[in-house]
PDB file of N, CA and C in Angstrom:
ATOM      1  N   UNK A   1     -10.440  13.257  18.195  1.00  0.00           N
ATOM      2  CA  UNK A   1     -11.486  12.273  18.320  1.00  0.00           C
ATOM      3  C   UNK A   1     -12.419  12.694  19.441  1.00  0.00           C
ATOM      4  N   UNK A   2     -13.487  12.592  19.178  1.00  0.00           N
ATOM      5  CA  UNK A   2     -15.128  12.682  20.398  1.00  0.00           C
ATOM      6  C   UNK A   2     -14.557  11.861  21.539  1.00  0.00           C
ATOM      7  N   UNK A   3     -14.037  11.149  21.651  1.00  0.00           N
ATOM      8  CA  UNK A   3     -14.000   9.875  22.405  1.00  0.00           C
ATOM      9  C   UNK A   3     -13.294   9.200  22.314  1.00  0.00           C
ATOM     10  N   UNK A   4     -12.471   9.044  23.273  1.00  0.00           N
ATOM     11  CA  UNK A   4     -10.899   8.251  23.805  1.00  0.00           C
ATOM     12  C   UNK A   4     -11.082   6.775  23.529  1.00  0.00           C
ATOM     13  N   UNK A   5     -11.650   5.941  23.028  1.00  0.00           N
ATOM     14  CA  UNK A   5     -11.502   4.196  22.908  1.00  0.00           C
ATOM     15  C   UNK A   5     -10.629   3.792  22.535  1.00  0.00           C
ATOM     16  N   UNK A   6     -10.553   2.213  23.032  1.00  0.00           N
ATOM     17  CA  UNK A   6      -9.985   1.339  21.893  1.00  0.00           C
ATOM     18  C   UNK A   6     -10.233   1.066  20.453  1.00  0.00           C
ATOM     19  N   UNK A   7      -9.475   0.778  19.647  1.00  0.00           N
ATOM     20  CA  UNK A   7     -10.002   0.493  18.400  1.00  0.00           C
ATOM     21  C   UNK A   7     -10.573  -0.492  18.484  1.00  0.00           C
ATOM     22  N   UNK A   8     -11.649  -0.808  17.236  1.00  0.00           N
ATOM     23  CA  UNK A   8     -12.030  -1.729  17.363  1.00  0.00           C
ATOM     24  C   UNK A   8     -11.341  -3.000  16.476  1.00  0.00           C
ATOM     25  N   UNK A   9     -11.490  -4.427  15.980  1.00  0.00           N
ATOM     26  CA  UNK A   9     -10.936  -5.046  15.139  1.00  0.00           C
ATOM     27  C   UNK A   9     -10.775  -4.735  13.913  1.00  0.00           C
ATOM     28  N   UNK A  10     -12.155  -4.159  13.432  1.00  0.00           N
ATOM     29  CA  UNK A  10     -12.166  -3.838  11.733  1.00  0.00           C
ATOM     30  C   UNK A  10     -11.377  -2.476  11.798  1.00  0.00           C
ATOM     31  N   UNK A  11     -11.151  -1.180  12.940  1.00  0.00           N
ATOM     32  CA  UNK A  11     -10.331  -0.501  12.941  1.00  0.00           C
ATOM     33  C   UNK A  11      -9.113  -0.903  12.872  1.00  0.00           C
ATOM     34  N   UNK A  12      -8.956  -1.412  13.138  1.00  0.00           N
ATOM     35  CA  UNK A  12      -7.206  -2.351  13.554  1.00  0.00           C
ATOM     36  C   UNK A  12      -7.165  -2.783  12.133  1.00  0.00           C
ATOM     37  N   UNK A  13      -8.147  -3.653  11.588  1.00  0.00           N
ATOM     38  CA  UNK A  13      -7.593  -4.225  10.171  1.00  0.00           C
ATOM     39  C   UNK A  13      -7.330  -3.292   9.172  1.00  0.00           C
ATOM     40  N   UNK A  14      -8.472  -2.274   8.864  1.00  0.00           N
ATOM     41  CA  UNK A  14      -8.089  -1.242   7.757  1.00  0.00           C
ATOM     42  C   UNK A  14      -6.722  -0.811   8.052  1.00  0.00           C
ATOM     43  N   UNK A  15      -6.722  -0.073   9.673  1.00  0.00           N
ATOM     44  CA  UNK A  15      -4.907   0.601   9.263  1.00  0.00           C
ATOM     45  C   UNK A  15      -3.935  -0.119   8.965  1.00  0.00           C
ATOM     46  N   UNK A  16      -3.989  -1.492   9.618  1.00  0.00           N
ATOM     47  CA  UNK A  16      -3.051  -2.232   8.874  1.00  0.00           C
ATOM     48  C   UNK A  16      -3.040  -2.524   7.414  1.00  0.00           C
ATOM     49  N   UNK A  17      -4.499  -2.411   7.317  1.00  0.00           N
ATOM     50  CA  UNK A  17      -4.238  -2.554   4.837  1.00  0.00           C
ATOM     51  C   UNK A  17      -3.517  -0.993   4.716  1.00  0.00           C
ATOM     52  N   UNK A  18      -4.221   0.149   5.566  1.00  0.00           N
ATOM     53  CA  UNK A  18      -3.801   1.523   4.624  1.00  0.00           C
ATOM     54  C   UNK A  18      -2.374   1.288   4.908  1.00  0.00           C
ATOM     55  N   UNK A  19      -1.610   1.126   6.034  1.00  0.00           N
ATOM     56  CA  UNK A  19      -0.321   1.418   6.252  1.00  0.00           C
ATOM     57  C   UNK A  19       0.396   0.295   5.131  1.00  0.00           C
ATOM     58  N   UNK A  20       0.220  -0.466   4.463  1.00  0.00           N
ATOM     59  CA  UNK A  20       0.489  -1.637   3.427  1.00  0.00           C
ATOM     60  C   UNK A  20       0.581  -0.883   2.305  1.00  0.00           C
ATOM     61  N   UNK A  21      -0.646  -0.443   2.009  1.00  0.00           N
ATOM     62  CA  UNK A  21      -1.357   0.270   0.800  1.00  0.00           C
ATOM     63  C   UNK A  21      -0.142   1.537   0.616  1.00  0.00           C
ATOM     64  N   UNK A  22       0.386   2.499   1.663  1.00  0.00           N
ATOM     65  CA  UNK A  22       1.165   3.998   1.776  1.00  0.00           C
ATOM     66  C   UNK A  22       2.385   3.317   1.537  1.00  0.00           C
ATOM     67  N   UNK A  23       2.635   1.906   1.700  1.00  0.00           N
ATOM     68  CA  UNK A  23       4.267   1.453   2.028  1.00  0.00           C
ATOM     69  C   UNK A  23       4.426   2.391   3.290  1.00  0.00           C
ATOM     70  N   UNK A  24       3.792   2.152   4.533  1.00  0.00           N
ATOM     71  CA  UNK A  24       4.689   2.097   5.500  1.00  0.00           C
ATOM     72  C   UNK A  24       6.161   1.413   6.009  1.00  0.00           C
ATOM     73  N   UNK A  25       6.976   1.830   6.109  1.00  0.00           N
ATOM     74  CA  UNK A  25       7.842   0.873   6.268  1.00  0.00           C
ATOM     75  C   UNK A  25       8.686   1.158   7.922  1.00  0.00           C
ATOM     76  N   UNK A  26       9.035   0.143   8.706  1.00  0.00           N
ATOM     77  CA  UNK A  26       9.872   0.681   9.844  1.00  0.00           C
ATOM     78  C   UNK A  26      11.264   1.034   9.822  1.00  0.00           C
ATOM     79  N   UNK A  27      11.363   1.684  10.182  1.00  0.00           N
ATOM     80  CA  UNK A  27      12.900   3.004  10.116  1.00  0.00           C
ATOM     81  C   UNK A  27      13.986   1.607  10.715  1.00  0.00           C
ATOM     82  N   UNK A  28      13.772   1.153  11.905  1.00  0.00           N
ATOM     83  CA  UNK A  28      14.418   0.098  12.401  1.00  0.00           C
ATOM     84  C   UNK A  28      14.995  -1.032  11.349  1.00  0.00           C
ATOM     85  N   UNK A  29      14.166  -1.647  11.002  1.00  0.00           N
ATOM     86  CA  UNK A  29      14.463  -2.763  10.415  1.00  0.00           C
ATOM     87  C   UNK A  29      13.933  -3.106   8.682  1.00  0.00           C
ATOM     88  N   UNK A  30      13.024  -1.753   8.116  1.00  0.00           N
ATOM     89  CA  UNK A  30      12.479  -1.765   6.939  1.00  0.00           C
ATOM     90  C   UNK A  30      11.410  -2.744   6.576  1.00  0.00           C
ATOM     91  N   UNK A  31      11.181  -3.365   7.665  1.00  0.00           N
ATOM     92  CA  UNK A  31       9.521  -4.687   7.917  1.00  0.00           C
ATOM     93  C   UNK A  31       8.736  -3.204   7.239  1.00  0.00           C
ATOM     94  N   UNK A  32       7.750  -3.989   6.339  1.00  0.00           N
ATOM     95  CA  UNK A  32       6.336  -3.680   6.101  1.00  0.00           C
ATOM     96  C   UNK A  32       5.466  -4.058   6.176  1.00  0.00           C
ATOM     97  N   UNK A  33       5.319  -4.080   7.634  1.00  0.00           N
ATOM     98  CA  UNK A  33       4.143  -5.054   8.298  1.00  0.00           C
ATOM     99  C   UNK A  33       3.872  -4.006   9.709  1.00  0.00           C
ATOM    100  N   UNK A  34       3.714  -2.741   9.363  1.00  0.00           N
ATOM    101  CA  UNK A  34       3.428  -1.770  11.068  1.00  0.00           C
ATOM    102  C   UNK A  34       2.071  -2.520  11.150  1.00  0.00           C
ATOM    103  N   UNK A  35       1.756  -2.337  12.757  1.00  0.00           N
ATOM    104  CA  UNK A  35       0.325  -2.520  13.290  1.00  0.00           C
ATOM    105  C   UNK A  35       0.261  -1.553  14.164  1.00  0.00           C
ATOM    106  N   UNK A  36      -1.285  -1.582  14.445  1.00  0.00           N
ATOM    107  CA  UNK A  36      -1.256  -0.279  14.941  1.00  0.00           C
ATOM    108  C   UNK A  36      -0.610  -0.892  16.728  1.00  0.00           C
ATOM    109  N   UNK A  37      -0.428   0.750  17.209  1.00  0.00           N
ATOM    110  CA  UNK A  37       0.463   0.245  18.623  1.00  0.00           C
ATOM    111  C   UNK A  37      -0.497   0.596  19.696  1.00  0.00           C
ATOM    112  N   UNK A  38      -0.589  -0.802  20.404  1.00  0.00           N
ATOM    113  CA  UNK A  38      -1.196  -1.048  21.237  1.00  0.00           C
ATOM    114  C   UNK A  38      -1.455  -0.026  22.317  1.00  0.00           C
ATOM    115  N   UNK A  39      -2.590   0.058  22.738  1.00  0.00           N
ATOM    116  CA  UNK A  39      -3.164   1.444  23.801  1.00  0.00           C
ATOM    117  C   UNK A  39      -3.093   2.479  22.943  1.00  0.00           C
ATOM    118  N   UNK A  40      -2.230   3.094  22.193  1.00  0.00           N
ATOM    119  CA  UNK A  40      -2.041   4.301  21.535  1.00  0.00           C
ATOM    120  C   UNK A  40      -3.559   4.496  20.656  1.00  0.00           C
ATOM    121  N   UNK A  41      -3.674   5.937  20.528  1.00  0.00           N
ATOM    122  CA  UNK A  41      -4.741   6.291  20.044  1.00  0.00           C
ATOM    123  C   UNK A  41      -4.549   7.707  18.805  1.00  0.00           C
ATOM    124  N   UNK A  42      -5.454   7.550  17.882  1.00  0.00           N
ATOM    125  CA  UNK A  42      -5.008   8.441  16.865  1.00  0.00           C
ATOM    126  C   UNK A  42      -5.391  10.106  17.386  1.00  0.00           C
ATOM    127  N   UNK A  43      -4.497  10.775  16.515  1.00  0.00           N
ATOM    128  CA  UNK A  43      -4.676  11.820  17.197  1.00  0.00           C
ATOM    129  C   UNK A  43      -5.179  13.126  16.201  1.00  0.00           C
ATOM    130  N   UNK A  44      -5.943  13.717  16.142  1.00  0.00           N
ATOM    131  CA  UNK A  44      -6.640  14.755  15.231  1.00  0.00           C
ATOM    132  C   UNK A  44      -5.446  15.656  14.755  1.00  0.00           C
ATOM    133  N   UNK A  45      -6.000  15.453  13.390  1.00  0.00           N
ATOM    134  CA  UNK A  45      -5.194  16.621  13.121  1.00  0.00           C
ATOM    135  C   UNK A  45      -5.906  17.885  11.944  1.00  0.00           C
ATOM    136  N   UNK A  46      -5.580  19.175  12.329  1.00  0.00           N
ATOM    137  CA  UNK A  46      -6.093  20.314  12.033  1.00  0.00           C
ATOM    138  C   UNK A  46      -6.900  20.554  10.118  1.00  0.00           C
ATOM    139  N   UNK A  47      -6.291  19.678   9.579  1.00  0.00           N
ATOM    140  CA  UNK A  47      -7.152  19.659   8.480  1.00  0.00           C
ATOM    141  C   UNK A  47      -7.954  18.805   8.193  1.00  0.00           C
ATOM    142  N   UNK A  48      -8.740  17.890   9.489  1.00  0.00           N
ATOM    143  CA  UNK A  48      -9.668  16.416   9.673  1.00  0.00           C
ATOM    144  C   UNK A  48      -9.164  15.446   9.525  1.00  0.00           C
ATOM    145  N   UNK A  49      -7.585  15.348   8.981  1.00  0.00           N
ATOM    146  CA  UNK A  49      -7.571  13.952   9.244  1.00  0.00           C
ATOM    147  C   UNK A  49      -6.816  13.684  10.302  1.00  0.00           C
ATOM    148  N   UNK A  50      -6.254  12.609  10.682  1.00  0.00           N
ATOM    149  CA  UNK A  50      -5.662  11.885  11.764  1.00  0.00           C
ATOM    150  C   UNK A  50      -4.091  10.667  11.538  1.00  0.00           C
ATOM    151  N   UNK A  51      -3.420  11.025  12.897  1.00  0.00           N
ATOM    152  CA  UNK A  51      -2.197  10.301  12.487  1.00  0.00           C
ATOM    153  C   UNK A  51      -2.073   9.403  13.500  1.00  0.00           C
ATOM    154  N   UNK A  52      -2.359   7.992  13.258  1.00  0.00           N
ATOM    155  CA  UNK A  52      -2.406   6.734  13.847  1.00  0.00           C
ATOM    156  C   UNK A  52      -0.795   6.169  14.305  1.00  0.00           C
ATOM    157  N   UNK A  53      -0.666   6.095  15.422  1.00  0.00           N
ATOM    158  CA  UNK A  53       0.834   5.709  16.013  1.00  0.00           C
ATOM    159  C   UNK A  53       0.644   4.054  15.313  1.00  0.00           C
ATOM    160  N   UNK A  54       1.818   3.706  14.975  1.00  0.00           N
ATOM    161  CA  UNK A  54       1.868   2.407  14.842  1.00  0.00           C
ATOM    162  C   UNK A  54       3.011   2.084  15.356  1.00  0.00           C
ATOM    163  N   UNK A  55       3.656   0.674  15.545  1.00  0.00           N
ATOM    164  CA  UNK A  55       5.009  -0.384  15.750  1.00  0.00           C
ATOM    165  C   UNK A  55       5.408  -1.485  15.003  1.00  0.00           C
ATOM    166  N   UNK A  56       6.439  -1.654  14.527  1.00  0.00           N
ATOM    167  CA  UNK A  56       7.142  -2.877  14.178  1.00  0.00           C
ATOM    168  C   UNK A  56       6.726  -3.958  14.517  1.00  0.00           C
ATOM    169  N   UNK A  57       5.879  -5.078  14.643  1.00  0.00           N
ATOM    170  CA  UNK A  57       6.135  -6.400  14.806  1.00  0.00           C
ATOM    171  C   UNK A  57       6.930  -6.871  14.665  1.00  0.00           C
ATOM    172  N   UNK A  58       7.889  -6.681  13.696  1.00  0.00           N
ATOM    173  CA  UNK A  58       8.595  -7.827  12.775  1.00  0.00           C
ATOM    174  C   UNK A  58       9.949  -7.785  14.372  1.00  0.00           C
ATOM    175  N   UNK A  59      10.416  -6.181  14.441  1.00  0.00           N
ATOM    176  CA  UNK A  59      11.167  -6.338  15.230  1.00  0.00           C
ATOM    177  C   UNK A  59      11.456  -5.485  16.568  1.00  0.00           C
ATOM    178  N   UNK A  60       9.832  -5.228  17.081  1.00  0.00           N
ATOM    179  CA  UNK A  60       9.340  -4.483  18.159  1.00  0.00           C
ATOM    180  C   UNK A  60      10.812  -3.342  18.407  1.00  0.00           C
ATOM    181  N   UNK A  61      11.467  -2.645  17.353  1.00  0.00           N
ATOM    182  CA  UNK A  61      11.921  -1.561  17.332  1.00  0.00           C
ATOM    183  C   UNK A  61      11.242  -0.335  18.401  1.00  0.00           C
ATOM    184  N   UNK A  62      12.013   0.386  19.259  1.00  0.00           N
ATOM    185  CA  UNK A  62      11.720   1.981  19.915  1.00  0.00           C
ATOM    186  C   UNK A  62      11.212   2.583  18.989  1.00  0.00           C
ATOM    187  N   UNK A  63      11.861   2.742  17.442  1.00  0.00           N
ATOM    188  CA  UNK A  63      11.006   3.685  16.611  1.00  0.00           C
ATOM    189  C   UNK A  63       9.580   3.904  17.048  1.00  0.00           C
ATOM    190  N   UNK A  64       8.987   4.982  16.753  1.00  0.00           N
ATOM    191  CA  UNK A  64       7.626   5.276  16.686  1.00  0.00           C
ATOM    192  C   UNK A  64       6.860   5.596  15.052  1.00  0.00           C
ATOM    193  N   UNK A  65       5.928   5.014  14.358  1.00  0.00           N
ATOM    194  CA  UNK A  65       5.720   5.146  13.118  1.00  0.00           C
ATOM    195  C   UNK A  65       4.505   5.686  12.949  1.00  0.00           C
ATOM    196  N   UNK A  66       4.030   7.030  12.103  1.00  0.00           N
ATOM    197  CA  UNK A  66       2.791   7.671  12.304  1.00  0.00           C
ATOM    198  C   UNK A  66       1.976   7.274  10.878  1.00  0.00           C
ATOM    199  N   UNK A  67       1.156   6.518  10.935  1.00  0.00           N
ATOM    200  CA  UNK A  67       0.685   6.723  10.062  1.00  0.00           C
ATOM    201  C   UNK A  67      -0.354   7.926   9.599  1.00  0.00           C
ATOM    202  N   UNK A  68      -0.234   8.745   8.497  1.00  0.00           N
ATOM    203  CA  UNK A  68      -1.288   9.997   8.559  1.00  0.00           C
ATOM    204  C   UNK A  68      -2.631   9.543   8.081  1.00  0.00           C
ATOM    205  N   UNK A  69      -3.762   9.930   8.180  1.00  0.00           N
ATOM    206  CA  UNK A  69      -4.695   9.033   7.314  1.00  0.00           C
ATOM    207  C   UNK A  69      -5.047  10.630   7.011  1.00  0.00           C
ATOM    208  N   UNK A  70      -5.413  10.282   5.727  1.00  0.00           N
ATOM    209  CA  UNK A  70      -6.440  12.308   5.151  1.00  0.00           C
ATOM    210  C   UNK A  70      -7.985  11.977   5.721  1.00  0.00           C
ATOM    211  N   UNK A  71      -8.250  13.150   5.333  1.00  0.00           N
ATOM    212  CA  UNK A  71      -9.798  13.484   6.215  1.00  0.00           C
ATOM    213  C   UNK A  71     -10.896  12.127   5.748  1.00  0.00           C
ATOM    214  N   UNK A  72     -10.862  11.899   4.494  1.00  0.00           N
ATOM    215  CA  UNK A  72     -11.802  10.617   4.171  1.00  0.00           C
ATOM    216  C   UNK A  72     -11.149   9.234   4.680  1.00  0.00           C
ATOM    217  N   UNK A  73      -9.754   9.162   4.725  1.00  0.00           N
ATOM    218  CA  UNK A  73      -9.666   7.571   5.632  1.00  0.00           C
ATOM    219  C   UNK A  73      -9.918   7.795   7.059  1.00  0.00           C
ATOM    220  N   UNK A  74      -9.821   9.092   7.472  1.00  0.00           N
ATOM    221  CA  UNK A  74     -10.813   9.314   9.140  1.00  0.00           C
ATOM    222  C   UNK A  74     -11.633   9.312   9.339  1.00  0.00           C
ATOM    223  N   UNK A  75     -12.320   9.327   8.317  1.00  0.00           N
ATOM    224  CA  UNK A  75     -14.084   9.829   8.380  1.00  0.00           C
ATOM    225  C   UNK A  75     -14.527   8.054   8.359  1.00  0.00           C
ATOM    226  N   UNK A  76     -13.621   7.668   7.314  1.00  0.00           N
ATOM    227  CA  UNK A  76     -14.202   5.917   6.790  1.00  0.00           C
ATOM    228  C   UNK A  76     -13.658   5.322   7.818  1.00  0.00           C
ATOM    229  N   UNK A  77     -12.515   5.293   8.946  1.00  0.00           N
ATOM    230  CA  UNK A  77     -12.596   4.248   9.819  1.00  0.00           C
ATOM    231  C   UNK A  77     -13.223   5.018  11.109  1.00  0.00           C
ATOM    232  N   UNK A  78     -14.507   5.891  11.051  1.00  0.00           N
ATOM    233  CA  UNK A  78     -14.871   6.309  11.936  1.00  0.00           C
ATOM    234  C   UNK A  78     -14.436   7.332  13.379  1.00  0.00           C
ATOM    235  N   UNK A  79     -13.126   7.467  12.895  1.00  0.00           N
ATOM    236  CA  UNK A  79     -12.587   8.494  13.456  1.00  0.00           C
ATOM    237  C   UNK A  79     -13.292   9.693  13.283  1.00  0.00           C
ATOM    238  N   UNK A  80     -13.634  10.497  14.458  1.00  0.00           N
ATOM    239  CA  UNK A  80     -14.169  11.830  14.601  1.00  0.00           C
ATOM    240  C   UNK A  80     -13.181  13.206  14.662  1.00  0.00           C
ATOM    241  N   UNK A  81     -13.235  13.903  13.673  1.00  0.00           N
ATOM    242  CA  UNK A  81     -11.715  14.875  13.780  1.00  0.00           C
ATOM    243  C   UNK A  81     -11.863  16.251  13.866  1.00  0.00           C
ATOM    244  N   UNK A  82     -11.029  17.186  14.404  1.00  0.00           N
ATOM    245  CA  UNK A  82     -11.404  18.046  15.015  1.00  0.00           C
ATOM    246  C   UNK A  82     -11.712  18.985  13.326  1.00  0.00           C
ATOM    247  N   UNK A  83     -11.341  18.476  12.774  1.00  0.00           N
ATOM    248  CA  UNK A  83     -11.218  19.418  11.141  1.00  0.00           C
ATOM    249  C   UNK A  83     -12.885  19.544  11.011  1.00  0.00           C
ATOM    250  N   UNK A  84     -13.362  18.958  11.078  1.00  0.00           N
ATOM    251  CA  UNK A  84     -14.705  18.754  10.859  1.00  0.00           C
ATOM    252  C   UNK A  84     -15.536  20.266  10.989  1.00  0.00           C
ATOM    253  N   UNK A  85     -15.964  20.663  10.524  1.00  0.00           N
ATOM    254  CA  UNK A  85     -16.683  21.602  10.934  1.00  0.00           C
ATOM    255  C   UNK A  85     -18.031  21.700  11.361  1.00  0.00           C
ATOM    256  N   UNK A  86     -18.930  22.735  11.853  1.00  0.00           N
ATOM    257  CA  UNK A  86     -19.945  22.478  12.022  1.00  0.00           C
ATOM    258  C   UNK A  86     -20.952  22.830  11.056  1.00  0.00           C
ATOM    259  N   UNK A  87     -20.713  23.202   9.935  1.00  0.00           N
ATOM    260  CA  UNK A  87     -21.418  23.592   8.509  1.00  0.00           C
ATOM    261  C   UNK A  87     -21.848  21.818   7.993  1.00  0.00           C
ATOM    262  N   UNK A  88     -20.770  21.050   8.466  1.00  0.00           N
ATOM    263  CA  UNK A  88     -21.273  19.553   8.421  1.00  0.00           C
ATOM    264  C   UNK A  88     -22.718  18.952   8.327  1.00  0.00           C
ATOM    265  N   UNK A  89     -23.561  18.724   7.445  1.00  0.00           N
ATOM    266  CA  UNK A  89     -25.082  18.107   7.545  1.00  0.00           C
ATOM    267  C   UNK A  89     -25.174  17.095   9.030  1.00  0.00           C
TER     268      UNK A  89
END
């Protein structure tokens, strides 16, 4: 990512539909309800897209849960990724 922020709300809402949408599920307790985890920030990954840390609500489990997003759900929740090239318009 260009730039270290917080997410914003409508960021926060999509990953919570995509992680719904993939069947995320938590290793802990099998809740399918991850959100994304607080302070944590997504992290680029080498073919543009990005893997969003998420957590358990249901039962604030240690697990750690990644959600991957591919290069177009990074691009669509505005995530900037290092895949990107500069041949880019």
């Amino acid at each position: 990512m260009a730039k270290k922020s917080r997410l914003t709300d409508l960021q926060d809402r999509r990953l919570r539909r995509l992680a719904r949408e993939k069947d995320l599920t938590c290793p802990d307790c099998g809740s399918s309800e991850p959100v994304p985890k607080e302070g944590g920030q997504p992290k680029d990954l080498p073919d543009g897209g990005a893997e969003a840390p998420m957590r358990c609500e249901a039962c604030e489990g240690a697990s750690e849960i990644a959600l991957v997003l591919s290069p177009e759900e990074a691009q669509a929740l505005g995530l900037h990724s290092l895949g990107e090239g500069p041949e880019a318009p």
